[in-house]
C-alpha atoms as a PDB file:
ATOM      1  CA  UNK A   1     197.535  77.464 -71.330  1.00  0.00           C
ATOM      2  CA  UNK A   2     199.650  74.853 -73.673  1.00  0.00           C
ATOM      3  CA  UNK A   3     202.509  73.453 -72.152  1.00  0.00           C
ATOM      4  CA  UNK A   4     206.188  74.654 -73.807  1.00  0.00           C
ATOM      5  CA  UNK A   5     206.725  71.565 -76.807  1.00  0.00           C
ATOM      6  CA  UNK A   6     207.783  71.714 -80.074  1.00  0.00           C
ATOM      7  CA  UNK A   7     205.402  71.291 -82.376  1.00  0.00           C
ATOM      8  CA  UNK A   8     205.724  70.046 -86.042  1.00  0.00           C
ATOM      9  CA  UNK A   9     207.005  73.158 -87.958  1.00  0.00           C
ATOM     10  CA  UNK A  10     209.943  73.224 -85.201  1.00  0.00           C
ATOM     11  CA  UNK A  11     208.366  76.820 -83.170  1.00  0.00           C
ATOM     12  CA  UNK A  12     207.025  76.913 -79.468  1.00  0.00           C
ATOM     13  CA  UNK A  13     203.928  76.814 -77.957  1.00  0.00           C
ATOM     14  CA  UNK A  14     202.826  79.612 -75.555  1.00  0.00           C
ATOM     15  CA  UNK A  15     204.087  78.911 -72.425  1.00  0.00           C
ATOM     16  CA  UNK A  16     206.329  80.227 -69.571  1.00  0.00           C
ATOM     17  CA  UNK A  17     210.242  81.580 -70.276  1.00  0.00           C
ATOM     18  CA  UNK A  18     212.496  81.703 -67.314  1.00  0.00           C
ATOM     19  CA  UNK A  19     215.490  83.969 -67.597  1.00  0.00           C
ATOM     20  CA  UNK A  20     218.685  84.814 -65.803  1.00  0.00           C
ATOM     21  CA  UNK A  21     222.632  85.613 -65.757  1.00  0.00           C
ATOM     22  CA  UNK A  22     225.095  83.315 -64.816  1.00  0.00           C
ATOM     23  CA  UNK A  23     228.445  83.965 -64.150  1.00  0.00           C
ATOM     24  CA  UNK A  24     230.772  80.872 -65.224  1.00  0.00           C
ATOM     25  CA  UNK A  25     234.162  82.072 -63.973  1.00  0.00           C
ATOM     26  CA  UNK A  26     235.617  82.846 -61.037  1.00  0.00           C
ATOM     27  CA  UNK A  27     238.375  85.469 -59.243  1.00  0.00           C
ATOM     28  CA  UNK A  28     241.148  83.768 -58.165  1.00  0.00           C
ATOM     29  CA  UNK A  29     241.847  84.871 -54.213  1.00  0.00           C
ATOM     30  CA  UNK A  30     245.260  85.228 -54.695  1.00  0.00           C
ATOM     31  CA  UNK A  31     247.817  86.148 -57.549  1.00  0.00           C
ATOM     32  CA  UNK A  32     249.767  83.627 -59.944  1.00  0.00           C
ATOM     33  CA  UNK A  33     252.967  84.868 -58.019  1.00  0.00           C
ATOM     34  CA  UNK A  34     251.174  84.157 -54.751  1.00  0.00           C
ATOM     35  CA  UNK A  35     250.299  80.756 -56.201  1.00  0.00           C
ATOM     36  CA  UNK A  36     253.754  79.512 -57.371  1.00  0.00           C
ATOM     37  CA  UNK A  37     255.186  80.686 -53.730  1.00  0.00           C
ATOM     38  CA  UNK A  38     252.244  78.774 -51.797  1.00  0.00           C
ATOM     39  CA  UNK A  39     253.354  75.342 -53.763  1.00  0.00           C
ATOM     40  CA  UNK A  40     256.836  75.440 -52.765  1.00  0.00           C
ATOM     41  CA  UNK A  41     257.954  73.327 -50.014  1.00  0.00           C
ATOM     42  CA  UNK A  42     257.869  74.374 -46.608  1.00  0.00           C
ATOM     43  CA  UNK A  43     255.547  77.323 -47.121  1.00  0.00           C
ATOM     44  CA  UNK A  44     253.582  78.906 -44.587  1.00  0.00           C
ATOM     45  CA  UNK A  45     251.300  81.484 -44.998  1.00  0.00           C
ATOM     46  CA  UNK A  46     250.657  85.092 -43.325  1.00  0.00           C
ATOM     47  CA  UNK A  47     247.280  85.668 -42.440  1.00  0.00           C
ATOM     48  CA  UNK A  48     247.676  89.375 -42.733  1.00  0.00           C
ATOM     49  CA  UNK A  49     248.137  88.950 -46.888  1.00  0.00           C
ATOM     50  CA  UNK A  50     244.794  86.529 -46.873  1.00  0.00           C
ATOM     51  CA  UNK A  51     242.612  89.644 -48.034  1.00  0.00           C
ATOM     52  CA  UNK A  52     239.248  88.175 -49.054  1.00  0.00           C
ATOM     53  CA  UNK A  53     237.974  90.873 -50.777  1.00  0.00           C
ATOM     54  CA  UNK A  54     238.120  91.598 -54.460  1.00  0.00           C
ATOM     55  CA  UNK A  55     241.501  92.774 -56.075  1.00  0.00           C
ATOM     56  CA  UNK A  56     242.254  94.287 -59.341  1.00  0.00           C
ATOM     57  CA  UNK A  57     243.853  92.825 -62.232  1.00  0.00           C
ATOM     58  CA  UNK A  58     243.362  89.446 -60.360  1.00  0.00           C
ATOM     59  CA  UNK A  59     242.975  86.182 -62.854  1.00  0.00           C
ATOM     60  CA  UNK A  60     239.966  84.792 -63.799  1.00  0.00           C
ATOM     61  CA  UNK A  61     239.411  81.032 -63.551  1.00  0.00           C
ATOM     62  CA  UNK A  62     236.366  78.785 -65.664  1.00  0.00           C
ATOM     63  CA  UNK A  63     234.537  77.466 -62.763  1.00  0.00           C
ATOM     64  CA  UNK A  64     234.612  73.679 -64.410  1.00  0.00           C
ATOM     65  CA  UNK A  65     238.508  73.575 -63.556  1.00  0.00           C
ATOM     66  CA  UNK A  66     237.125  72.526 -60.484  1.00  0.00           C
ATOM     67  CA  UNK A  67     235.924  68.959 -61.747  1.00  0.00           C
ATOM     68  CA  UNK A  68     238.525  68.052 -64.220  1.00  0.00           C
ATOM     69  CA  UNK A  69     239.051  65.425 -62.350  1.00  0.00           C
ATOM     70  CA  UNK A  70     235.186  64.072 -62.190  1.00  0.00           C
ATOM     71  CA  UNK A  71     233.386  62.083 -64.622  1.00  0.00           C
ATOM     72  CA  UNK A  72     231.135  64.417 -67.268  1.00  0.00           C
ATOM     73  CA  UNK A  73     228.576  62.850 -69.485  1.00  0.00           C
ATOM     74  CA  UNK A  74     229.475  65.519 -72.195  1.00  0.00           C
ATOM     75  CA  UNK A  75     232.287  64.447 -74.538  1.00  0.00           C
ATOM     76  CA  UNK A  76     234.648  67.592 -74.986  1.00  0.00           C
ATOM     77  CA  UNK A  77     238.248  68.697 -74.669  1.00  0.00           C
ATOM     78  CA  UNK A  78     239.573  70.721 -71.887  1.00  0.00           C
ATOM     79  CA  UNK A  79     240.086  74.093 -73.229  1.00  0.00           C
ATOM     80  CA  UNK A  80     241.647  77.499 -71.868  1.00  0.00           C
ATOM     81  CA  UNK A  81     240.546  77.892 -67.913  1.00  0.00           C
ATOM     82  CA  UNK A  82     242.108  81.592 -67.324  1.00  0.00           C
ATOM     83  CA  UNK A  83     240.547  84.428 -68.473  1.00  0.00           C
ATOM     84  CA  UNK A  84     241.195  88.707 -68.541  1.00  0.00           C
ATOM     85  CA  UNK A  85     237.385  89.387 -67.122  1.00  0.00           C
ATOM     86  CA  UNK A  86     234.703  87.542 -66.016  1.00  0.00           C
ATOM     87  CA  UNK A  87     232.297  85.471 -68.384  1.00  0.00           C
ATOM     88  CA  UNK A  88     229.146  85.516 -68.020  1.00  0.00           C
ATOM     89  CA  UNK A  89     226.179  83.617 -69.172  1.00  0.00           C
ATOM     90  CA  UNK A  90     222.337  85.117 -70.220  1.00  0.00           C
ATOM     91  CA  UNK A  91     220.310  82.280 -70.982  1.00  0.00           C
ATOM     92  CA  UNK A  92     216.126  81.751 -71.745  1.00  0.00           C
ATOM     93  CA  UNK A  93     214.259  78.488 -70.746  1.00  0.00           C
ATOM     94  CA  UNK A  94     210.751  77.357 -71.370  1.00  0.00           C
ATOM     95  CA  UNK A  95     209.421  76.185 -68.159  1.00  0.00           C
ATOM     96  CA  UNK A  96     207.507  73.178 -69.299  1.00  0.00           C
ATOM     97  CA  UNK A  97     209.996  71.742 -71.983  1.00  0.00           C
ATOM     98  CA  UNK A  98     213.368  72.628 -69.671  1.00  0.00           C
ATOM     99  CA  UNK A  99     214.387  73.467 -73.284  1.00  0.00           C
ATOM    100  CA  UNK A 100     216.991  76.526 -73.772  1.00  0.00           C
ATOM    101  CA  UNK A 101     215.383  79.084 -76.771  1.00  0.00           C
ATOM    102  CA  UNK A 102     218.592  81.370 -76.500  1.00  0.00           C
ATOM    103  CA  UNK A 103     222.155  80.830 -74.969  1.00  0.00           C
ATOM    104  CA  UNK A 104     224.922  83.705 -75.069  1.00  0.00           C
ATOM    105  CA  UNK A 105     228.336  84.494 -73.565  1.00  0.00           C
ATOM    106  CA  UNK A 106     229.467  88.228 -72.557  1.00  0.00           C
ATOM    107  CA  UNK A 107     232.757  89.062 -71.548  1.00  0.00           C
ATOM    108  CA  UNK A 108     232.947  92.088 -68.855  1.00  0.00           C
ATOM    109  CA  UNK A 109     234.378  95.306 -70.965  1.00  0.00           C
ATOM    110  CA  UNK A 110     235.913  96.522 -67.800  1.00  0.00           C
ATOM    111  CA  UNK A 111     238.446  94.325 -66.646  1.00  0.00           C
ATOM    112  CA  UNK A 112     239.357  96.739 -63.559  1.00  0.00           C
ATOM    113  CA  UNK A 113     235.925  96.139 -62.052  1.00  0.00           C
ATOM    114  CA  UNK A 114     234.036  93.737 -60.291  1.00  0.00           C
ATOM    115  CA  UNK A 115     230.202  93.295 -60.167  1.00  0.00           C
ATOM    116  CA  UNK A 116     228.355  90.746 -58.508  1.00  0.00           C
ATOM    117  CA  UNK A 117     225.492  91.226 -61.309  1.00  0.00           C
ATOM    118  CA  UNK A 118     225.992  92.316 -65.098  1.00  0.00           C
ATOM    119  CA  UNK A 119     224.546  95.799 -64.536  1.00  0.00           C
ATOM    120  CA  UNK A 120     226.138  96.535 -68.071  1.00  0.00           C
ATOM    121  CA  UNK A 121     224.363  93.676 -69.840  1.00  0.00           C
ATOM    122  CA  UNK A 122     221.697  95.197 -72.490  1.00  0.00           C
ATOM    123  CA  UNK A 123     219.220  91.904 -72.478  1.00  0.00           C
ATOM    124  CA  UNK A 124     216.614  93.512 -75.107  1.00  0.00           C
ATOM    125  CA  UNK A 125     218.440  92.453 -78.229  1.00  0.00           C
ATOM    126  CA  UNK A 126     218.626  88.578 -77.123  1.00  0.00           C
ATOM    127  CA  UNK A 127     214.450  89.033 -76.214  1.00  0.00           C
ATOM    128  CA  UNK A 128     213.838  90.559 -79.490  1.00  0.00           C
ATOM    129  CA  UNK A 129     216.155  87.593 -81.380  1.00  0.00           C
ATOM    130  CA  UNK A 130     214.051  84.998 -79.357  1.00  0.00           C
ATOM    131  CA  UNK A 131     210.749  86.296 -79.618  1.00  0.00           C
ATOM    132  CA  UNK A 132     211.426  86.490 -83.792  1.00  0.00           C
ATOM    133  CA  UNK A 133     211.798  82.947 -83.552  1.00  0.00           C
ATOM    134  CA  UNK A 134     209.452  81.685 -81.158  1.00  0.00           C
ATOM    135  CA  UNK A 135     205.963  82.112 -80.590  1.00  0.00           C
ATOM    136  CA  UNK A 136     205.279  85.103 -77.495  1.00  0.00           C
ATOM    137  CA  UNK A 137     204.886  83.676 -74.044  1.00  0.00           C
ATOM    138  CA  UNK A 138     202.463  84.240 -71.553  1.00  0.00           C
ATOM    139  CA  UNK A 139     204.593  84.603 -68.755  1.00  0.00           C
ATOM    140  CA  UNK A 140     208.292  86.127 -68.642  1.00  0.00           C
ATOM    141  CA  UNK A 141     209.911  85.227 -65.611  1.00  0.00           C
ATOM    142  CA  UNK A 142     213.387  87.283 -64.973  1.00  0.00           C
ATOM    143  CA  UNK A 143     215.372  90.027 -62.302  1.00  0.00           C
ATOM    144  CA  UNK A 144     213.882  93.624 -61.979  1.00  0.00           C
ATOM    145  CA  UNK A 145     216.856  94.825 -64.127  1.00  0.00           C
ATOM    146  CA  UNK A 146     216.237  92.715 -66.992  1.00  0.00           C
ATOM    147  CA  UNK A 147     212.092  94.048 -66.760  1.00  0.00           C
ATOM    148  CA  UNK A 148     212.832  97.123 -67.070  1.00  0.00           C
ATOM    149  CA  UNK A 149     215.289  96.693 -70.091  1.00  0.00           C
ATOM    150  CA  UNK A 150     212.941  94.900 -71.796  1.00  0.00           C
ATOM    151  CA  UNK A 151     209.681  96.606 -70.793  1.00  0.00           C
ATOM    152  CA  UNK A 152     208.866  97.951 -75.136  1.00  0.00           C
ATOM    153  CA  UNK A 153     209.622  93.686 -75.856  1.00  0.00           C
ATOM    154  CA  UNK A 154     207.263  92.267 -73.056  1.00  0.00           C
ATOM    155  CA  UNK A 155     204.508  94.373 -74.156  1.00  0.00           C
ATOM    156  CA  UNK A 156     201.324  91.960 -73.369  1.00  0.00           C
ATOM    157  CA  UNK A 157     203.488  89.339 -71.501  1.00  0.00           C
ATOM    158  CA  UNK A 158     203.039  88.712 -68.352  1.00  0.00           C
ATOM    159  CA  UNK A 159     206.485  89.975 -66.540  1.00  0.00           C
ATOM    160  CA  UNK A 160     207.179  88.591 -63.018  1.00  0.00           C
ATOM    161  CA  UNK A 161     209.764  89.214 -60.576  1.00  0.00           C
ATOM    162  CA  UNK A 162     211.883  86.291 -60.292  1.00  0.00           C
ATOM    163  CA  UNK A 163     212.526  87.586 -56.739  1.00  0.00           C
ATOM    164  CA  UNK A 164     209.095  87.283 -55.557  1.00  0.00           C
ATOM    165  CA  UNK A 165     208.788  83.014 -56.834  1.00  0.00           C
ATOM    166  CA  UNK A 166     212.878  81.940 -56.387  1.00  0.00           C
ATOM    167  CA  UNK A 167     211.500  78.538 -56.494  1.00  0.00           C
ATOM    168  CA  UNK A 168     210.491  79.384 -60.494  1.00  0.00           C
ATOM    169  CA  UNK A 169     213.798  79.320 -62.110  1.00  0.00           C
ATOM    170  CA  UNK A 170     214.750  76.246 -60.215  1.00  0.00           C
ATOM    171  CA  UNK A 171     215.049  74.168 -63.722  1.00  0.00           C
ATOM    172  CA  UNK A 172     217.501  77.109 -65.099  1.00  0.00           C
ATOM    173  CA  UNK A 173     219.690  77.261 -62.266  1.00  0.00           C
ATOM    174  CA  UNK A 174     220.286  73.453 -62.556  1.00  0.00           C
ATOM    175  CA  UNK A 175     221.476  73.888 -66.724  1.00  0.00           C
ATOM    176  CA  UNK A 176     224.009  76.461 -65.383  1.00  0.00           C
ATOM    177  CA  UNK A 177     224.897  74.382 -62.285  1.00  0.00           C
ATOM    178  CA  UNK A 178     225.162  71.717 -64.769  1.00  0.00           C
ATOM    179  CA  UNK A 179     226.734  73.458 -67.753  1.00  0.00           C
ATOM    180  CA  UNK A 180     229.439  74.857 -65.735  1.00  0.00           C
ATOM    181  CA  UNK A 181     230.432  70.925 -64.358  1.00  0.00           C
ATOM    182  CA  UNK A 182     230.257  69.711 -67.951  1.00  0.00           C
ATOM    183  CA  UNK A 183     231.476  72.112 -70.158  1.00  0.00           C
ATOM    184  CA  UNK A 184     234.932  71.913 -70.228  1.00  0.00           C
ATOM    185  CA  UNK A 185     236.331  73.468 -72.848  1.00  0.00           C
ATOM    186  CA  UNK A 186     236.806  77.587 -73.811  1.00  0.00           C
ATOM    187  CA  UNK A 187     233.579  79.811 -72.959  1.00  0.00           C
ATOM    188  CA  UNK A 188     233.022  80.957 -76.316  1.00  0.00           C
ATOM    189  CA  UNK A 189     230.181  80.943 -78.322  1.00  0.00           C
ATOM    190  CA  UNK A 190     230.306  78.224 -80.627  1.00  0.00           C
ATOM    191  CA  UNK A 191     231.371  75.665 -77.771  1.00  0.00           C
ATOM    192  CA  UNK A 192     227.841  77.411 -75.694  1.00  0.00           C
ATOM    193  CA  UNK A 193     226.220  76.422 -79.486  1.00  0.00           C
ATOM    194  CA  UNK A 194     227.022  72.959 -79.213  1.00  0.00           C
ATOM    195  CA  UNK A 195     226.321  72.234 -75.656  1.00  0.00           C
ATOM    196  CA  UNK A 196     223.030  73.399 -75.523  1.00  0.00           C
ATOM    197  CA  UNK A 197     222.082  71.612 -78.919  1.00  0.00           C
ATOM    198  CA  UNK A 198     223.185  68.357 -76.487  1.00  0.00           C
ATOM    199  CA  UNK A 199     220.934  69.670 -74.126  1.00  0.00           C
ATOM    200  CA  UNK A 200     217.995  70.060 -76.226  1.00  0.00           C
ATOM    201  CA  UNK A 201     218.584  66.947 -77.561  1.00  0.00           C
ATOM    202  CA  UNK A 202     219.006  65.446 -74.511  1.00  0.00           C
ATOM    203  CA  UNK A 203     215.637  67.208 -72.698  1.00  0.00           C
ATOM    204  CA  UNK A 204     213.726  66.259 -76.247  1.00  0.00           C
ATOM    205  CA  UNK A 205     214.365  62.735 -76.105  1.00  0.00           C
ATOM    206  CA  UNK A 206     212.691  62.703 -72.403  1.00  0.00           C
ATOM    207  CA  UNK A 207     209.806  64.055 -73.344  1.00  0.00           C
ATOM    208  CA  UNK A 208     207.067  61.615 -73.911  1.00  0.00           C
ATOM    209  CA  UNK A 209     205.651  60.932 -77.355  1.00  0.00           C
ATOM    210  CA  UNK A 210     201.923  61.792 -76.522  1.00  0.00           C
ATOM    211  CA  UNK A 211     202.795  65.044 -75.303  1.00  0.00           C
ATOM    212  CA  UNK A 212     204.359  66.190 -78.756  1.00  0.00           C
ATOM    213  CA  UNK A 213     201.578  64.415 -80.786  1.00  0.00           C
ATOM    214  CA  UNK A 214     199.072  66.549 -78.703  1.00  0.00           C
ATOM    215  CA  UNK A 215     199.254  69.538 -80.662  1.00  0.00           C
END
């Protein structure tokens, strides 16, 4: 089996795709009121209001407000950190290359609901836009739910549980551990464009020269 590089004409080489969700904000515990009164001086706080479970209508917050303060190797401006819903992040690697084939942002319809995993993602149409432009894997490496979405797209691919081999997707969950440090700025799409074209770049240029001139 070829290893994941880009060859001349710019496609992929049959190789392994790892895919997954990631969710890049986060609910704030507490309400914007609750906030203001917990800065003012001479607070203290009741225990019996420190609810930890989920709220309605609570704020969302872009996880990366959490290292403002930290250097980033990615030059960007700080954008809007608050959001309505959560944002969440489907994204497709190649194993070999640690290159990202297809990047998108979904915001959750229902604001008055929490879910700890995108049931109401639909992941076929970002397979079949990948798959047009790339060359079929052999192996597609992803959660049960996004399997069974996509079972009529990974028709002669092998499809494995990501469950079964967590170490697999090891390379993924460092770009999202990665992209939600660096990525300061508003989660929307063009912003997601332009990051992982850095990546890319950035995995490309690590790649050494006699693998590419292999093929």
């Amino acid at each position: 089996m070829k290893k994941g590089v880009i060859v001349e004409d710019g496609t992929w080489s049959l190789g392994v795709w790892l895919a997954d969700f990631s969710m890049l904000t986060k609910r704030m515990a507490f309400s914007q009121a609750s906030l203001r009164k917990a800065y003012e001086r001479g607070y203290v706080g009741d225990r019996r209001n420190q609810q930890r479970h989920r709220r309605p209508g609570q704020t969302n917050y872009a996880k990366w407000s959490r290292y403002v303060f930290r250097k980033s190797h990615y030059p960007c401006r700080l954008g809007n950190a608050f959001y309505d819903s959560p944002v969440y992040l489907f994204a497709i690697m190649d194993r070999d290359s640690r290159q990202i084939i297809h990047a998108c942002l979904r915001q959750q319809p229902d604001k008055t609901k929490f879910y700890h995993y995108p049931v109401w993602f639909d992941a076929r149409q970002c397979l079949r836009e990948t798959l047009a432009k790339n060359e079929t894997p052999y192996a597609f490496v992803a959660d049960g739910l996004v399997i069974r979405q996509c079972r009529n797209e990974l028709r002669g691919v092998t499809a494995v549980v990501k469950s079964k081999h967590p170490t697999w997707t090891a390379s993924l969950e460092s770009f999202f551990a990665r992209l939600q440090y660096e990525m300061r700025t508003d989660l929307a799409q063009e912003n997601l464009d332009a990051y992982v074209d850095w990546w890319n770049r950035k995995k490309r240029s690590s790649i050494p020269e006699s693998c590419n001139s292999s093929f």
